[in-house]
N, C-alpha and C. Protein backbone atom coordinates (compact mmCIF):
# COMPACT_ATOMS: atom_id res chain seq x y z
N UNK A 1 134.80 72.15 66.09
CA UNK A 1 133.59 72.06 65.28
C UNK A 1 132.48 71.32 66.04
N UNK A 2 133.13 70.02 66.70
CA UNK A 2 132.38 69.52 67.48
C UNK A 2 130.94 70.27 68.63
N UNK A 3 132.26 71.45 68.94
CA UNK A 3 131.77 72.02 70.62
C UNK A 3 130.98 72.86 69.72
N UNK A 4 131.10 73.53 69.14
CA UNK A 4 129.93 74.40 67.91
C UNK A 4 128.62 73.88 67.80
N UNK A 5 128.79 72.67 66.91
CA UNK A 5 127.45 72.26 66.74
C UNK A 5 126.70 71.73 68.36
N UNK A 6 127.46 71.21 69.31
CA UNK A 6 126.31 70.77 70.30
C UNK A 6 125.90 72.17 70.96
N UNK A 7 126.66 73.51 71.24
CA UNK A 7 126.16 74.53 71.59
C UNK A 7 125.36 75.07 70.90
N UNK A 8 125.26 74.85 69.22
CA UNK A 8 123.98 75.42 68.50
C UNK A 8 123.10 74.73 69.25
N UNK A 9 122.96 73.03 69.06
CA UNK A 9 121.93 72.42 69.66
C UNK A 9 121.03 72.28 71.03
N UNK A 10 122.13 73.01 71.81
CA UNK A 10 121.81 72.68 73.15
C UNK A 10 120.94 74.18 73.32
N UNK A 11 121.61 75.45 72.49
CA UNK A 11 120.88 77.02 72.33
C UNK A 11 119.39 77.06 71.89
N UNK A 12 119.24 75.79 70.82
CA UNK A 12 118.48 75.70 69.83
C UNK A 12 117.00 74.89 71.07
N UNK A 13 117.47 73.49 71.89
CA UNK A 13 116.72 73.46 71.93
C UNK A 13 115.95 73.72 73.85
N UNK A 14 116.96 74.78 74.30
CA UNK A 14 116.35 75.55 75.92
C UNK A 14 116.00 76.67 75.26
N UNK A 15 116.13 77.03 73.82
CA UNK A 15 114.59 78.09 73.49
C UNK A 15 113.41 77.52 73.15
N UNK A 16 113.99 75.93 72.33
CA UNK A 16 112.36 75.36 72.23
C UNK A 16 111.83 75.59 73.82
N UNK A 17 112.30 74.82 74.88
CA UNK A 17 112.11 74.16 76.06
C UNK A 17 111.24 75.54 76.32
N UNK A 18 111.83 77.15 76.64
CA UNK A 18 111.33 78.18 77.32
C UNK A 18 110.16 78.57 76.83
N UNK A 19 110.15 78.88 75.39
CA UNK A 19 109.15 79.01 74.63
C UNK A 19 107.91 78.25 75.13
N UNK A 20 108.25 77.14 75.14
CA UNK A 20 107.33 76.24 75.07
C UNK A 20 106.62 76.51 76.89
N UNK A 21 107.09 76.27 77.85
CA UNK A 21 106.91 76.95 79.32
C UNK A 21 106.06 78.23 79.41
N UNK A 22 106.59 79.24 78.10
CA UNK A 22 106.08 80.71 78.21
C UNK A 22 104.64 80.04 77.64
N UNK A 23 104.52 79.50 76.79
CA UNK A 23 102.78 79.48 76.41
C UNK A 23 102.29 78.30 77.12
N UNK A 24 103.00 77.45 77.63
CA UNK A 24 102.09 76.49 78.49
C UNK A 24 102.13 76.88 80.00
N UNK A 25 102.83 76.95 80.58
CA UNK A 25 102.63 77.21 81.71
C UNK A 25 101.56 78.39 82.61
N UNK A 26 101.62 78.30 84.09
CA UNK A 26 100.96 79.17 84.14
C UNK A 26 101.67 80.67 85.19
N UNK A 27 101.09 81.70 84.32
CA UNK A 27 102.57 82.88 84.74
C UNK A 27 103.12 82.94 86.47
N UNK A 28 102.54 81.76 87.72
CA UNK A 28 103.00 81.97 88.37
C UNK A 28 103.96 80.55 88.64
N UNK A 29 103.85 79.56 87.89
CA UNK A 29 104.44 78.37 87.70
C UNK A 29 106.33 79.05 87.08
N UNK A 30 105.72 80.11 86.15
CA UNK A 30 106.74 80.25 85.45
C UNK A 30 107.94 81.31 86.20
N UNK A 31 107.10 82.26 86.85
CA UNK A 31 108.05 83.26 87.99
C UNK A 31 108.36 82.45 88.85
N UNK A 32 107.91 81.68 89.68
CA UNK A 32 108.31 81.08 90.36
C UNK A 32 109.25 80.11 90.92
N UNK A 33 109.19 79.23 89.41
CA UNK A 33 110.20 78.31 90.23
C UNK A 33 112.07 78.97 89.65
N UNK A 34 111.71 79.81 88.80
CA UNK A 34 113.41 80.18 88.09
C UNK A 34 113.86 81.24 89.18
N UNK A 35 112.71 81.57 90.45
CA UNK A 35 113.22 82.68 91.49
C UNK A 35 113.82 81.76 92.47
N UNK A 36 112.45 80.63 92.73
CA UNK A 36 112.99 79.69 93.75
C UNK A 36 113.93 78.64 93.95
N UNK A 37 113.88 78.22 92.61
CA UNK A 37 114.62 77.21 91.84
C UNK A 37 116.37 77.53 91.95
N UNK A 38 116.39 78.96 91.58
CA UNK A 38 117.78 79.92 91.10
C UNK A 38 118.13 80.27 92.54
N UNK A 39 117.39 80.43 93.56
CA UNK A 39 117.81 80.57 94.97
C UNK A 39 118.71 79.31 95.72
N UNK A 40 117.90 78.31 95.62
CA UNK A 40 117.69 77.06 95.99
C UNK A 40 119.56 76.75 95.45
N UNK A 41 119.35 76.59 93.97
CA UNK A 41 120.67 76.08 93.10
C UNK A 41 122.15 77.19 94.15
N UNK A 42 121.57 78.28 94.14
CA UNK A 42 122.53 79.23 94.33
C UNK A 42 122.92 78.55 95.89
N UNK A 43 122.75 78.51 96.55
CA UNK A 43 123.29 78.30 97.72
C UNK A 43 124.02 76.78 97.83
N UNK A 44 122.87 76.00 97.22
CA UNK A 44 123.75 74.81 97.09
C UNK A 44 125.00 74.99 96.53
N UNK A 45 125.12 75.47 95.46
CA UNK A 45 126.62 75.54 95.20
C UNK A 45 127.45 76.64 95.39
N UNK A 46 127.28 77.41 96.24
CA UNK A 46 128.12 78.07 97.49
C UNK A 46 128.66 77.51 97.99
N UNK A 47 127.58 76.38 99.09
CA UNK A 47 128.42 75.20 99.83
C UNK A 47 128.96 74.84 99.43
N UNK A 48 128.73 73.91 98.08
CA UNK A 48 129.74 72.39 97.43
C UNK A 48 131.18 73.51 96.98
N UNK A 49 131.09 75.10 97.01
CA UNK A 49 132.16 75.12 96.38
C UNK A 49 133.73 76.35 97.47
N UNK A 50 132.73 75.62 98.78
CA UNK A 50 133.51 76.08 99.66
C UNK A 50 135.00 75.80 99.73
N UNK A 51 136.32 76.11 100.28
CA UNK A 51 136.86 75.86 99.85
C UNK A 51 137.88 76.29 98.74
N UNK A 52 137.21 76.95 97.60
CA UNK A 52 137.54 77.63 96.32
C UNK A 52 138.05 79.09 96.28
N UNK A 53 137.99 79.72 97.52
CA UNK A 53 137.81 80.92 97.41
C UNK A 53 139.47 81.56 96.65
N UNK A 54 140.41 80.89 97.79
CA UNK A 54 141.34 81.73 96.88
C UNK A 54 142.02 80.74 95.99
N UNK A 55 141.75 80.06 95.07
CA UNK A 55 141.72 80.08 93.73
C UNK A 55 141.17 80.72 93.32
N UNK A 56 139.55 81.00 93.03
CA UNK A 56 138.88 81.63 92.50
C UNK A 56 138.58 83.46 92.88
N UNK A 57 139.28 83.84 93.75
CA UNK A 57 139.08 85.31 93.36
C UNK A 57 138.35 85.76 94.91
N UNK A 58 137.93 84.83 95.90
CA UNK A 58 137.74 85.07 97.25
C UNK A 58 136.22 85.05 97.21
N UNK A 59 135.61 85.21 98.90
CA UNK A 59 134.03 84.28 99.23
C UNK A 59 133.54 85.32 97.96
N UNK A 60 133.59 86.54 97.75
CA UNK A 60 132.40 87.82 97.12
C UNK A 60 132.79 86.98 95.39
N UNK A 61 133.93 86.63 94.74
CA UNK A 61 133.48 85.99 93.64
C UNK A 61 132.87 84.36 93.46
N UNK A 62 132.93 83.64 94.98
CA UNK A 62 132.44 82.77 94.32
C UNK A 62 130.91 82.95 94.87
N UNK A 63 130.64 84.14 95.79
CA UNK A 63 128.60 84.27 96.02
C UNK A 63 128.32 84.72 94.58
N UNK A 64 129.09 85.73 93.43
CA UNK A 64 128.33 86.04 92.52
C UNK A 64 128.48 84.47 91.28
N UNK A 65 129.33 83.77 91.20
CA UNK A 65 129.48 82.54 90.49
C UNK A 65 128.43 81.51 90.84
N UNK A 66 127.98 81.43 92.21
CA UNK A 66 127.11 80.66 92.35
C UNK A 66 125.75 81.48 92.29
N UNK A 67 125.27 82.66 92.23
CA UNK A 67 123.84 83.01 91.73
C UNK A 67 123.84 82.96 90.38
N UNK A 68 124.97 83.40 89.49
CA UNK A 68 124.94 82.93 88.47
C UNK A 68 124.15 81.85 88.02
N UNK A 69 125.37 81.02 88.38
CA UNK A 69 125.03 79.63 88.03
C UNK A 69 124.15 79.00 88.09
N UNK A 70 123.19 79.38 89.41
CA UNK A 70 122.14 79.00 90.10
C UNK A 70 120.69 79.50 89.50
N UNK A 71 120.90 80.69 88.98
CA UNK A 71 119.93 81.11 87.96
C UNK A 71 119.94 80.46 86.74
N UNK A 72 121.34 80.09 85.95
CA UNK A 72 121.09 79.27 84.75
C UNK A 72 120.59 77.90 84.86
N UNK A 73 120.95 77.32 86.14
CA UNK A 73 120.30 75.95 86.37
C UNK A 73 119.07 75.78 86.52
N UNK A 74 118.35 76.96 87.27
CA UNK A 74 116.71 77.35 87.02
C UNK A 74 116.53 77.77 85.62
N UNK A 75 117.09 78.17 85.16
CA UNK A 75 116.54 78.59 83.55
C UNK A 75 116.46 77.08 82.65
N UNK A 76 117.28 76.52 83.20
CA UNK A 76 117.67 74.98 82.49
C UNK A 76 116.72 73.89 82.57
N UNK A 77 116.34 74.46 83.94
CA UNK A 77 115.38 72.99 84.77
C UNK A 77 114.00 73.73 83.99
N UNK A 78 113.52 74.72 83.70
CA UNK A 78 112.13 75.38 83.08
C UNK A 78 112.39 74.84 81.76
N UNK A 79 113.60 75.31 80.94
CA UNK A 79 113.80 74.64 79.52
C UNK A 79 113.43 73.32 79.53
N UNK A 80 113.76 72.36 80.20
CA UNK A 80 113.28 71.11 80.34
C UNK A 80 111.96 70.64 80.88
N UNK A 81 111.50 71.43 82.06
CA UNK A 81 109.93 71.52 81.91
C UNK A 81 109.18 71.80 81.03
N UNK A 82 109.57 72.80 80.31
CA UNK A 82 108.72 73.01 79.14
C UNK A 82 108.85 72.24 77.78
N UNK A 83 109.85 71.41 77.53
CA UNK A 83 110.05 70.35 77.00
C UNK A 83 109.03 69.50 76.93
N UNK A 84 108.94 68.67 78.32
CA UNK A 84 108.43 67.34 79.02
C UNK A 84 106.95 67.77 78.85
N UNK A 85 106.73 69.49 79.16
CA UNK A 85 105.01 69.42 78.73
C UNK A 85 104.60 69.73 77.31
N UNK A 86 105.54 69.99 76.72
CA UNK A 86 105.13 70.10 75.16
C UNK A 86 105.02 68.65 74.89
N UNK A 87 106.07 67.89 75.07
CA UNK A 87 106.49 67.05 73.83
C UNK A 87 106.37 65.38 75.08
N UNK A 88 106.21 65.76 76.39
CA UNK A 88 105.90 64.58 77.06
C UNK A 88 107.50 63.78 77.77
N UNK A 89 107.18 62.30 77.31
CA UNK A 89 108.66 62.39 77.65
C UNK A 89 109.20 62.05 76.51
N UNK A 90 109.25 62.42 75.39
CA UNK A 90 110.58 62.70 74.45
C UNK A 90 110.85 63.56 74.99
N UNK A 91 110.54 64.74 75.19
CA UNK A 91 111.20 65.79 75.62
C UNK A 91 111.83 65.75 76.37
N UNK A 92 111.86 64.89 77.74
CA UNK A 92 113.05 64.81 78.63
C UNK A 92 113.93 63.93 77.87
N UNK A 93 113.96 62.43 76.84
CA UNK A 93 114.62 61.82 76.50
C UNK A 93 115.48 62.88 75.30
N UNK A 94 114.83 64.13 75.08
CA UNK A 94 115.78 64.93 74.16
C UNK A 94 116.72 65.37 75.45
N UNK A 95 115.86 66.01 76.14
CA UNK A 95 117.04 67.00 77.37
C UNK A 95 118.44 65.98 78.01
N UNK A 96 117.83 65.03 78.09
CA UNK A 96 119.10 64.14 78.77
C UNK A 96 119.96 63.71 77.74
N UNK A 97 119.70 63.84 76.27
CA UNK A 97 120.62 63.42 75.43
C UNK A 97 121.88 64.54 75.56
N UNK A 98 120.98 65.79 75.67
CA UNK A 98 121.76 67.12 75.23
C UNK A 98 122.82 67.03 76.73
N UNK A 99 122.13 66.82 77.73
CA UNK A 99 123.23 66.71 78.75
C UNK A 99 124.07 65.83 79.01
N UNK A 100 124.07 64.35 78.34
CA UNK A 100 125.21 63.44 78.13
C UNK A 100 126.11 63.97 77.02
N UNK A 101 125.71 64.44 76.16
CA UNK A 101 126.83 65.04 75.30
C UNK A 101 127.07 66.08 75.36
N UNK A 102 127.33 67.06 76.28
CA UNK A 102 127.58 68.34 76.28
C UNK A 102 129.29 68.01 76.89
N UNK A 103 130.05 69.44 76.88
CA UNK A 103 131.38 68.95 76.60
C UNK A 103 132.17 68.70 78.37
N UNK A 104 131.70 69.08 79.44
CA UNK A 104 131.71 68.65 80.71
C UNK A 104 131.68 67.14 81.04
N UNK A 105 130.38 66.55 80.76
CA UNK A 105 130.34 65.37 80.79
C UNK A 105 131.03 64.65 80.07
N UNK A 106 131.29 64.91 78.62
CA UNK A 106 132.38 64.16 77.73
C UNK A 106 133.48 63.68 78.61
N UNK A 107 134.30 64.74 78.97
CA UNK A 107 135.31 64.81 80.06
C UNK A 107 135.50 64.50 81.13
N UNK A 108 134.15 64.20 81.51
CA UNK A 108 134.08 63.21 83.16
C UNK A 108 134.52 62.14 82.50
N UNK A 109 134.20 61.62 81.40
CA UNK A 109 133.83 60.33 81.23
C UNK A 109 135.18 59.53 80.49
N UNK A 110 135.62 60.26 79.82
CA UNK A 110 137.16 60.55 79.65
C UNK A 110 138.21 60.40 80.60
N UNK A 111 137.89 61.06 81.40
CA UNK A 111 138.59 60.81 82.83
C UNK A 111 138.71 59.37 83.67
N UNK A 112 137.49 59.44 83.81
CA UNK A 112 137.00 57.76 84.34
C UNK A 112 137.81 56.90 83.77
N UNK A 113 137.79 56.77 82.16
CA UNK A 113 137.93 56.02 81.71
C UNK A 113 139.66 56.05 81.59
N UNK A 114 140.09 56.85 81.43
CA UNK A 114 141.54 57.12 81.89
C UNK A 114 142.01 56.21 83.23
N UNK A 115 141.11 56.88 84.11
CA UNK A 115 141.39 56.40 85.57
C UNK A 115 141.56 54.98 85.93
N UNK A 116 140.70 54.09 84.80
CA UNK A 116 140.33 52.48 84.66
C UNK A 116 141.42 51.50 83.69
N UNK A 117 142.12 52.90 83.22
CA UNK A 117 143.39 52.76 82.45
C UNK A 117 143.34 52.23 81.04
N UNK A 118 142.14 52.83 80.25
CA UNK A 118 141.78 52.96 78.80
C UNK A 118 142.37 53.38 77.62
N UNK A 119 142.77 54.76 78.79
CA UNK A 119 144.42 55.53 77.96
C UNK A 119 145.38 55.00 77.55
N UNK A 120 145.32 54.99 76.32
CA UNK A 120 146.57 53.65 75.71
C UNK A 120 148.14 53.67 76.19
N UNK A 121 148.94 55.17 76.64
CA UNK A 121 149.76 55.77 76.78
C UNK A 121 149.74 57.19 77.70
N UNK A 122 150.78 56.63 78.38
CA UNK A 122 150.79 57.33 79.92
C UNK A 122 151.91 58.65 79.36
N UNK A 123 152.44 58.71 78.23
CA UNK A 123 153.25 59.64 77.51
C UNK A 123 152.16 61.42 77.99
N UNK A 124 151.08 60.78 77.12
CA UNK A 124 149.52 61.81 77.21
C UNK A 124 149.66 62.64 78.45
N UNK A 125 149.66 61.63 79.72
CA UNK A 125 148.65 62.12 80.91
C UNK A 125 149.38 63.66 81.24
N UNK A 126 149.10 64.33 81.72
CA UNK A 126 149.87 65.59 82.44
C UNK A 126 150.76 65.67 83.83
N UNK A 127 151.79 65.92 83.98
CA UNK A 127 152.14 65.61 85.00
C UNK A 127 151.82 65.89 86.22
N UNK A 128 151.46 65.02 87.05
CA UNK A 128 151.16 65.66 88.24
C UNK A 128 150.91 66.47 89.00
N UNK A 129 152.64 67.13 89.38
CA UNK A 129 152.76 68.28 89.97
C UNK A 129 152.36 69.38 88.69
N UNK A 130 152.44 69.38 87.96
CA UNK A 130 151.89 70.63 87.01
C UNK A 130 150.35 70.61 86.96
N UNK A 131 149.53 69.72 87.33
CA UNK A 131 148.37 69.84 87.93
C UNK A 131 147.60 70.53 88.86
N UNK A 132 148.59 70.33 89.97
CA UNK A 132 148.81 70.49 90.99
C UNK A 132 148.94 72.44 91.79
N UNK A 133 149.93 72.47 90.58
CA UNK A 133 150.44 74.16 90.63
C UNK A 133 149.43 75.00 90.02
N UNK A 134 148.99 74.64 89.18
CA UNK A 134 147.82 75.25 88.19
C UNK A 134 146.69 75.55 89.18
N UNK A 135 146.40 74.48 90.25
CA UNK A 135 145.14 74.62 90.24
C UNK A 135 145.26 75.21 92.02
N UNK A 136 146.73 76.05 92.49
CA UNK A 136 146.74 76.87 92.89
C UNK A 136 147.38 78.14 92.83
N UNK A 137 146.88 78.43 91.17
CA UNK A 137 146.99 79.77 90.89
C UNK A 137 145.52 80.63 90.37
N UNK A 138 145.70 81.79 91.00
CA UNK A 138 144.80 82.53 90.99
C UNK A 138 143.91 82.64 89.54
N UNK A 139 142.87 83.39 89.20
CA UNK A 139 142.24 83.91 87.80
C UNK A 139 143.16 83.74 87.35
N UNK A 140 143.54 85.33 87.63
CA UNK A 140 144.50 86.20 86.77
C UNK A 140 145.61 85.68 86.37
N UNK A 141 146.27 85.12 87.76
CA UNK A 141 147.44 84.19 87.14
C UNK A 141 147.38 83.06 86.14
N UNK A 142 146.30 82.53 85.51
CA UNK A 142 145.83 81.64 84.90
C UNK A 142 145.74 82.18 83.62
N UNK A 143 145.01 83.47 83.49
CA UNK A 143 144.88 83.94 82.38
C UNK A 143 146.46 84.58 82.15
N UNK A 144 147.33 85.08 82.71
CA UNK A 144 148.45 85.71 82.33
C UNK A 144 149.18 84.80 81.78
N UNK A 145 149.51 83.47 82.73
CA UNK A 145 149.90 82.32 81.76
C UNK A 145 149.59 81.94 80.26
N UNK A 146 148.15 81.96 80.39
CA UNK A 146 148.13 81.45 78.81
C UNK A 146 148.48 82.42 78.36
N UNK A 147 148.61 83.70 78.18
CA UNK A 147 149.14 84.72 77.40
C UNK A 147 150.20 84.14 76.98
N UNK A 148 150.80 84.60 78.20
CA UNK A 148 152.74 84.24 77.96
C UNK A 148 152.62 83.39 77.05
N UNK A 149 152.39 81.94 77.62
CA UNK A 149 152.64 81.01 76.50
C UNK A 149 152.10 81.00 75.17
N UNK A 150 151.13 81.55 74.99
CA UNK A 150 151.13 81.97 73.91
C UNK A 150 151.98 82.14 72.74
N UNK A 151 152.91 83.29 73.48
CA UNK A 151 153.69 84.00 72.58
C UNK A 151 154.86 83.33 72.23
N UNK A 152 155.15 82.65 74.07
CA UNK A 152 156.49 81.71 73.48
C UNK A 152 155.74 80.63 72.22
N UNK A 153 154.66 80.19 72.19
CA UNK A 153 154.24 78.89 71.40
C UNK A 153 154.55 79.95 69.85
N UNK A 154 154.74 80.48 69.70
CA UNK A 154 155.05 81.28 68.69
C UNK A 154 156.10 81.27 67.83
N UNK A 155 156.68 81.21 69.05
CA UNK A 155 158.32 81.67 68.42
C UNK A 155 159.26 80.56 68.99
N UNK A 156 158.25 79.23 69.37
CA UNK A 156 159.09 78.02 69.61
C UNK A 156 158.85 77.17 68.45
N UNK A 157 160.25 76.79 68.27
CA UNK A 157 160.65 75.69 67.04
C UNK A 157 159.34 74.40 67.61
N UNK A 158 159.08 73.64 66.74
CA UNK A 158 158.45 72.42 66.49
C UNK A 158 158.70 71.28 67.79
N UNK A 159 159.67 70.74 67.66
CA UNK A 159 160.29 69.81 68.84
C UNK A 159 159.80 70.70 70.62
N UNK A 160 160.01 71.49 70.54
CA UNK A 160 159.82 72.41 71.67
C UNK A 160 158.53 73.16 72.20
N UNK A 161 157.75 73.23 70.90
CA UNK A 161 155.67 73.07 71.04
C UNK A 161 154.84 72.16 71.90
N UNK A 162 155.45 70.94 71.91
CA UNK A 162 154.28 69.92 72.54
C UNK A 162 154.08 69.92 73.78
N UNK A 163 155.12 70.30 74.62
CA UNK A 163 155.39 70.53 76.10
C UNK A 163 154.32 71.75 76.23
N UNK A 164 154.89 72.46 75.31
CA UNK A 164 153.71 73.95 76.02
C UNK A 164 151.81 73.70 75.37
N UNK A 165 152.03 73.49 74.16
CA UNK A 165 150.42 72.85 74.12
C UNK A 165 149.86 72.33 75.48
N UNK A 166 150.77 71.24 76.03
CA UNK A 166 150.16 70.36 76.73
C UNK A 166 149.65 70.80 77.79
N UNK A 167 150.83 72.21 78.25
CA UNK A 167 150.32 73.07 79.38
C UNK A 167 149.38 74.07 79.43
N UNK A 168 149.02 74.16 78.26
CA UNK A 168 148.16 75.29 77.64
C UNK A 168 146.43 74.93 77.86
N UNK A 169 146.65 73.26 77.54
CA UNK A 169 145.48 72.61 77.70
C UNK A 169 145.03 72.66 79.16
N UNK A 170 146.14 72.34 79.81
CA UNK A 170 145.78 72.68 81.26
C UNK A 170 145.13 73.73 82.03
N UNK A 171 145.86 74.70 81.07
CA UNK A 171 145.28 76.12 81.68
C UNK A 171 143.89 76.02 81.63
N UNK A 172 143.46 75.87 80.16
CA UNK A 172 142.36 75.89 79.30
C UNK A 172 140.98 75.13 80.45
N UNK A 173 141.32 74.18 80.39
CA UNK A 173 141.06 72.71 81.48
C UNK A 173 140.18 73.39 83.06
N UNK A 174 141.44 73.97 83.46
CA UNK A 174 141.48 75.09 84.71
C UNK A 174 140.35 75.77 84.67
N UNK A 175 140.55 76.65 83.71
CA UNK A 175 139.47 77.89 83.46
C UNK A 175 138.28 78.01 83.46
N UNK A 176 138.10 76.60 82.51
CA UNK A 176 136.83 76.27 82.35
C UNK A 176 136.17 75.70 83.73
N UNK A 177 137.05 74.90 84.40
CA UNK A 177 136.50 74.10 86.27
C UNK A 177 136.08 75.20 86.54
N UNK A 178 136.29 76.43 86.38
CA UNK A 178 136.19 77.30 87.39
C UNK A 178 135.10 78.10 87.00
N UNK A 179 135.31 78.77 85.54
CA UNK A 179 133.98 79.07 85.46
C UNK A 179 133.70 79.14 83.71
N UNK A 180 132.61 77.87 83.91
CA UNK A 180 132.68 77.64 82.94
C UNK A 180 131.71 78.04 81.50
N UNK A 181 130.22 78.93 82.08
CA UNK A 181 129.69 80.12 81.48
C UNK A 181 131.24 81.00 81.18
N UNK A 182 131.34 81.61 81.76
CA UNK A 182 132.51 82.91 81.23
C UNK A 182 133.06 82.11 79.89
N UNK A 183 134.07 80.94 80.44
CA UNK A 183 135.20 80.32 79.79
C UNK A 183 133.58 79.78 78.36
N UNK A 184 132.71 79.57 78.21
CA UNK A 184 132.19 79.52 77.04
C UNK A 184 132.11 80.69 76.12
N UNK A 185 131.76 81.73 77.12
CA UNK A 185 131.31 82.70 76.78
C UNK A 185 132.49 83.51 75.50
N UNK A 186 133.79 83.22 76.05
CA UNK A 186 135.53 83.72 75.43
C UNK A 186 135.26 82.87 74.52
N UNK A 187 135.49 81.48 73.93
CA UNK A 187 135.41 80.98 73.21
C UNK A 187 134.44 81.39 72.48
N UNK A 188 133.28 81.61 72.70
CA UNK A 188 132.12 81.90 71.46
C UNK A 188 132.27 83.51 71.31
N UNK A 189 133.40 83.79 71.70
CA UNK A 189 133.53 85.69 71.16
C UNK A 189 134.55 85.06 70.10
N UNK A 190 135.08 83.71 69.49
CA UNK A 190 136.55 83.61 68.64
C UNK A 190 137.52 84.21 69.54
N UNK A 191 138.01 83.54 70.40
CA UNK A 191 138.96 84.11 71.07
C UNK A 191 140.27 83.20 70.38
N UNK A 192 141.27 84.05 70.69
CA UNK A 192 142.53 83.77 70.07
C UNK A 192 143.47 82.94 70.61
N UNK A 193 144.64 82.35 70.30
CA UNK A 193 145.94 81.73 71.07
C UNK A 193 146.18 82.39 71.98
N UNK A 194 146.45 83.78 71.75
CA UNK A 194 147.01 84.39 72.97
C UNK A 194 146.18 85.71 73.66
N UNK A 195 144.43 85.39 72.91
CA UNK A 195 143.91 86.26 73.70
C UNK A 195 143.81 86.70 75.09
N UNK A 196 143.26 87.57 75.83
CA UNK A 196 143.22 87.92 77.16
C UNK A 196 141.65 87.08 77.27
N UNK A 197 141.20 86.30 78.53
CA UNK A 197 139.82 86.08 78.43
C UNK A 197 139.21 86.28 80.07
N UNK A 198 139.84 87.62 80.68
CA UNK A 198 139.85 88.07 82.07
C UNK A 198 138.41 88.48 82.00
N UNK A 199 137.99 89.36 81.07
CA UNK A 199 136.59 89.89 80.65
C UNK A 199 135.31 89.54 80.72
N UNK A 200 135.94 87.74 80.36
CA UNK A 200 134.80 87.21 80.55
C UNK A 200 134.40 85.98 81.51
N UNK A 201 135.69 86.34 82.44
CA UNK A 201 135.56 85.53 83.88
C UNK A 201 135.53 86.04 85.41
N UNK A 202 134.53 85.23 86.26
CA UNK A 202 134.57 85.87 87.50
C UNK A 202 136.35 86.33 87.53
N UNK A 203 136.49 86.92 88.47
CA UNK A 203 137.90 87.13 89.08
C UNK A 203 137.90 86.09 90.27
């Protein structure tokens, strides 16, 4: 319910932000920087995500993951320009709210705080090596997993659920590092326990 309402909010307000860009700005302010901007982003995170390839599906899925991405971060950085000139700086003090609470950062911060040993119980943490394995298996193999388990989470007695939840989260966890437009994108179609969500991720 949580992740619902901040994605209404965050939808709600990079149309104020664009809107607001489309009538203030000026039409070469506005072509411009989401071409240059979306170029710029795109390569940078090519580099930072060198490395990734075969987890993620090899160099040709992660060049289209990073123009992606690199275009929404220009679309993001204009939403927030057009913010800051409507509304001044509330408008950035809105934009930075929306990006401390969005559900990425939650989870950095979660982490950290894990890491500093906040976590009341080390029962929680995930094990290691199952960390480890996850995050060298392919898409597909990622998504086939949660299937499976799925089904076993189904038709496993109670006592015998928590182990696979826990791995499930992992997957989940995974999917989203990797790509995490798509992995929103499955979730906001109502995707299921044991849906397929290949459809809506790079390979």
């Amino acid at each position: 319910m949580g992740l619902l309402v901040w994605r209404c909010l965050a939808a709600a307000v990079g149309l104020f932000g664009l809107v607001a860009a489309g009538v203030l700005w000026s039409p070469s302010a506005l072509l411009g920087l989401p071409l240059v901007g979306g170029w710029v982003a795109a390569v940078v995170l090519w580099c930072a995500r060198e490395g990734q390839d075969q987890a993620a599906g090899g160099r040709r899925s992660r060049l289209s993951r990073s123009v992606r991405d690199g275009f929404l971060l220009a679309l993001a950085l204009v939403a927030v320009g057009g913010l800051c000139s409507f509304l001044g700086s509330a408008g950035l003090l809105i934009a930075i709210l929306v990006g401390l609470t969005s559900p990425p950062v939650v989870r950095r911060v979660a982490a950290l705080l894990e890491r500093f040993g906040w976590r009341s119980s080390a029962v929680d943490r995930p094990p290691k090596d199952d960390v480890e394995r996850i995050g060298q298996l392919t898409t597909s193999e990622l998504c086939t997993a949660w299937i499976t388990t799925g089904q076993h989470l189904r038709a496993a007695p109670s006592p015998a659920a928590l182990p696979l939840v826990r791995l499930r989260q992992l997957y989940l966890d995974e999917l989203e590092r990797r790509d995490p437009v798509g992995f929103n994108a499955w979730l906001a179609s109502s995707a299921s326990a044991s849906g397929d969500p290949r459809r809506f991720l790079t390979p």
